[in-house]
Protein backbone atom coordinates (compact mmCIF):
# COMPACT_ATOMS: atom_id res chain seq x y z
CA UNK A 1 -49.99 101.59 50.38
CA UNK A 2 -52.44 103.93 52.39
CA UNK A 3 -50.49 103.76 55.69
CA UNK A 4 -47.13 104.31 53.59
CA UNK A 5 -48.28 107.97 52.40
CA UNK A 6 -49.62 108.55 55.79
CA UNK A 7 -45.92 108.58 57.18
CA UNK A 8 -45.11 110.93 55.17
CA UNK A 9 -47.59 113.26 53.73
CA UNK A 10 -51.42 114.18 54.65
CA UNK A 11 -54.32 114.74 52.70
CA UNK A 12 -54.12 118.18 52.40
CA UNK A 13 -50.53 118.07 51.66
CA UNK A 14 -51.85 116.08 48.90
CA UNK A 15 -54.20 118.77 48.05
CA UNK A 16 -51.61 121.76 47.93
CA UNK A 17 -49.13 119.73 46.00
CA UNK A 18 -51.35 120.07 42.97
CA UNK A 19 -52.04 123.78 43.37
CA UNK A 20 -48.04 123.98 42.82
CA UNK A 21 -47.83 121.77 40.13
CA UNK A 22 -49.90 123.92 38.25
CA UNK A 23 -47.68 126.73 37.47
CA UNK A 24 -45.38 123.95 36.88
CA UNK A 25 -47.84 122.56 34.09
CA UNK A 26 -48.54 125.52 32.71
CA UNK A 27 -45.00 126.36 31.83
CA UNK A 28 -44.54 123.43 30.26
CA UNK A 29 -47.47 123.26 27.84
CA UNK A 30 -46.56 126.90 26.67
CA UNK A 31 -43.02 125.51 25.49
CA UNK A 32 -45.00 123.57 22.86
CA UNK A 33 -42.94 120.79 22.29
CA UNK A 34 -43.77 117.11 22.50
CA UNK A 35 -41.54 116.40 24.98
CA UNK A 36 -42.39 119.19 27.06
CA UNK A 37 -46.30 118.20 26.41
CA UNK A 38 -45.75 115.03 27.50
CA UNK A 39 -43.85 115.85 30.57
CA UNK A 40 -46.91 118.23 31.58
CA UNK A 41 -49.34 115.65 30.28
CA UNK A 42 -47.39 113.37 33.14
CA UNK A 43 -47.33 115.78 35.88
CA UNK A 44 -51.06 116.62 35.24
CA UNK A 45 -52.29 112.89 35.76
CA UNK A 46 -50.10 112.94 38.71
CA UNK A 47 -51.51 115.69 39.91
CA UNK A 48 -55.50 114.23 38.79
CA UNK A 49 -54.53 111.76 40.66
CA UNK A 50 -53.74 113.69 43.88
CA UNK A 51 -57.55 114.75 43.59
CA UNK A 52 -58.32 110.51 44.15
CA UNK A 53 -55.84 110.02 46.75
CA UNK A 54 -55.92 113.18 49.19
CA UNK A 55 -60.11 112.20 49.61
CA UNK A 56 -58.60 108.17 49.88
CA UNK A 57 -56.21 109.11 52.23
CA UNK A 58 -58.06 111.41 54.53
CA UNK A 59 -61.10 108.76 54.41
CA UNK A 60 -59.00 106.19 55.76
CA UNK A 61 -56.71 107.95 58.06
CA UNK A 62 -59.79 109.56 59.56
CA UNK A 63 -58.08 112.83 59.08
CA UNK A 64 -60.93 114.91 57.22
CA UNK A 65 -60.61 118.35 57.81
CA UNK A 66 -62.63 122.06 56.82
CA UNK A 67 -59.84 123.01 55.39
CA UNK A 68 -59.22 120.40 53.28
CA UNK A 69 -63.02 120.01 52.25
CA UNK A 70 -62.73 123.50 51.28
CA UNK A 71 -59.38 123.47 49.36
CA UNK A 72 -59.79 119.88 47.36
CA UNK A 73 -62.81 121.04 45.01
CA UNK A 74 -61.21 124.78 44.89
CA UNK A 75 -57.63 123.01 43.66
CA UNK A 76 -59.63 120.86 41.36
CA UNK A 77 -61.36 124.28 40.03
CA UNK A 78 -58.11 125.92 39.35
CA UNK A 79 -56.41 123.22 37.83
CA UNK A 80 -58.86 122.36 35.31
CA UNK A 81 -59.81 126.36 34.63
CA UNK A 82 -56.37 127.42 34.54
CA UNK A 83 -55.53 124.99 31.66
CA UNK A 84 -58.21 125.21 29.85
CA UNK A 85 -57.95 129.01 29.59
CA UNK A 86 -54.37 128.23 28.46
CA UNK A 87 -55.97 125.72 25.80
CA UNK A 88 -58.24 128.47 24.48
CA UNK A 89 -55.35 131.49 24.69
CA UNK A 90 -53.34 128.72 22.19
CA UNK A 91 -56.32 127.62 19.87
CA UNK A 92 -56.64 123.91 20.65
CA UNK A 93 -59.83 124.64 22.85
CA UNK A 94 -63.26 126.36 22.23
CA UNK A 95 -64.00 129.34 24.18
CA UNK A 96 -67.67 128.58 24.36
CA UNK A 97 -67.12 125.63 25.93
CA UNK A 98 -65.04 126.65 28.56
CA UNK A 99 -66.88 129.58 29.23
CA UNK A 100 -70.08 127.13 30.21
CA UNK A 101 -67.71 125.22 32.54
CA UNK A 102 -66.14 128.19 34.14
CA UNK A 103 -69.70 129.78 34.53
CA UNK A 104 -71.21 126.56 35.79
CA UNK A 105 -68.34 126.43 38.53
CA UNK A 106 -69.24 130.15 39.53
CA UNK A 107 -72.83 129.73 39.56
CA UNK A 108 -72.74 126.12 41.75
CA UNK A 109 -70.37 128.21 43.94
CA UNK A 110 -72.50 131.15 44.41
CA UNK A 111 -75.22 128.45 45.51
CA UNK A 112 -73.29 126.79 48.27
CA UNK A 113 -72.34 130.18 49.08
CA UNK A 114 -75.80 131.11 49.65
CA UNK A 115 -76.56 128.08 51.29
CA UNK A 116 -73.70 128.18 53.47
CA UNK A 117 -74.28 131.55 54.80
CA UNK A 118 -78.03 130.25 56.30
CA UNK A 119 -76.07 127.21 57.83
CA UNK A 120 -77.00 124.95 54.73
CA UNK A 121 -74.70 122.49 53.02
CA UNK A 122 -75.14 120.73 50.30
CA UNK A 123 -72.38 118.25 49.79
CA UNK A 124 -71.06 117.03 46.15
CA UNK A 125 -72.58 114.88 44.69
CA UNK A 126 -71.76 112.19 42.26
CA UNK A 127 -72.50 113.71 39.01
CA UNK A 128 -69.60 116.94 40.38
CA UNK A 129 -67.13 113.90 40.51
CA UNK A 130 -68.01 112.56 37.24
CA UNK A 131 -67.86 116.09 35.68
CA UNK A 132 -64.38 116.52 36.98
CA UNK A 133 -63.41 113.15 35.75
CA UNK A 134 -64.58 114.11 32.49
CA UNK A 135 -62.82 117.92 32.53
CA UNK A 136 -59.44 115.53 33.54
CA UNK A 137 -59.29 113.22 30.56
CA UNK A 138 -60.63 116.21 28.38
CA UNK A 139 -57.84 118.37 29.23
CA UNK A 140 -55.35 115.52 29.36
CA UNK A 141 -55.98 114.87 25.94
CA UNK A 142 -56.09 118.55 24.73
CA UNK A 143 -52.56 118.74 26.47
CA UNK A 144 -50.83 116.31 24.74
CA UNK A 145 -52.59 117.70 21.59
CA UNK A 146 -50.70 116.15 18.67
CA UNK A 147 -50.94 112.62 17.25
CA UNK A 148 -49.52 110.30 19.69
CA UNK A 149 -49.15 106.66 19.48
CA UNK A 150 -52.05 106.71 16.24
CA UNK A 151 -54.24 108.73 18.52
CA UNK A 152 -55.27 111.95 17.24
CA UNK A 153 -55.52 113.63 20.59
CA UNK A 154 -56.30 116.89 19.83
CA UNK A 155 -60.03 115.50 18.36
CA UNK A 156 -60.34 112.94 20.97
CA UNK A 157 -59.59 115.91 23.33
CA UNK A 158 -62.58 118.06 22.00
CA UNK A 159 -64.76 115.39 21.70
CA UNK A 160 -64.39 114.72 25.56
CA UNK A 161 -64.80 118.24 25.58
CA UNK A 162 -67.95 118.34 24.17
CA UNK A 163 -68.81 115.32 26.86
CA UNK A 164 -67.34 117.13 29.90
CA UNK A 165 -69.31 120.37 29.25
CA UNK A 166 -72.50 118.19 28.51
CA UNK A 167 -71.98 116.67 32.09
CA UNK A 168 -70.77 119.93 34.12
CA UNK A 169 -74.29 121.08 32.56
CA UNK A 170 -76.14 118.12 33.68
CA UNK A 171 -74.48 118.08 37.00
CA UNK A 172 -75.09 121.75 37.53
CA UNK A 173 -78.89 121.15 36.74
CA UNK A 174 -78.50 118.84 40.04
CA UNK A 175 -77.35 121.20 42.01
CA UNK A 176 -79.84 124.25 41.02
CA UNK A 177 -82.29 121.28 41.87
CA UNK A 178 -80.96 120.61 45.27
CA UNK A 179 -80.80 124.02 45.94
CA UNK A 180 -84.15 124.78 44.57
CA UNK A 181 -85.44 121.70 46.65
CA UNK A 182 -83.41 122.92 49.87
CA UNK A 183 -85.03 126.42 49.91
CA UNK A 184 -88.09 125.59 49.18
CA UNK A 185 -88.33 123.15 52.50
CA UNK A 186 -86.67 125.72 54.80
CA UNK A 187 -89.32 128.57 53.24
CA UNK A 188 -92.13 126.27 54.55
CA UNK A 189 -91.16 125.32 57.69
């Protein structure tokens, strides 16, 4: 399947293809209607699953670029922020919460910032992917909002909610501790 996509699109084609879809997204969960929900819902796990397959496909391809490290967590950032801020504008998500997720995102950015301007990296780590794993589903959920199949979405969707910001704060704690670990070695040597 790998060297099917590689004919035809790249990793970081990948990678801009869900930056567009988000308008596309967006538009559709304003119209409010199940259909239109679900359609977005849809196009949203496509483009979720973009985030799995550009990384998959530049891995094995052994096309890994700058650019592409740089614009596959900022896509994932705008994508999940940009919903949920459209959750909270239409009351089926709570502002606190997404406030802590948007402010962890900053903060973690300012750090690699800082890091990267002495020449420091510090790469993600496995607890980032599990946080935006758990952003996905919660936001998938929240999207489709209404009962669907017996499922009561909407409070599955703020339950996972509740889990997502508990990880992006757990995950940002190991970053502040790699950071705090990374500065403190370059101060002493």
């Amino acid at each position: 399947m790998i060297h099917f996509f590689q004919k035809w699109i790249t990793a970081n084609q990948l990678t801009v293809l869900r930056v567009i879809l988000i308008p596309v997204i967006y538009f559709l969960v304003v119209l409010d209607t199940r259909s239109m929900l679900l359609i977005g819902w849809f196009l949203f796990t496509f483009a979720c699953f973009t985030d799995y397959w550009d990384g998959v496909l530049a891995r094995h391809t052994d096309t890994s670029t700058d650019l592409g490290k740089l614009l596959d967590p900022i896509a994932d950032k705008i994508l999940i922020a940009a919903l949920l801020i459209l959750l909270v504008s239409m009351g089926r998500a709570p502002a606190y919460l997404v406030a802590v997720i948007i402010g962890r995102e900053f903060a973690i950015s300012g750090l690699r910032s800082i890091c990267a301007s002495k020449g420091i990296v510090i790469p993600a780590s496995s607890g980032g992917k599990v946080k935006t794993i758990s952003q996905m589903f919660a936001v998938g959920f929240l999207i489709i909002h209404y009962n669907t199949l017996g499922i009561p979405c909407h409070d599955v969707g703020i339950v996972l909610l509740w889990v997502a910001t508990l990880i992006t704060l757990w995950s940002g704690g190991i970053y502040f501790l790699a950071f705090r670990k990374i500065t403190l070695s370059t101060s002493n040597t």
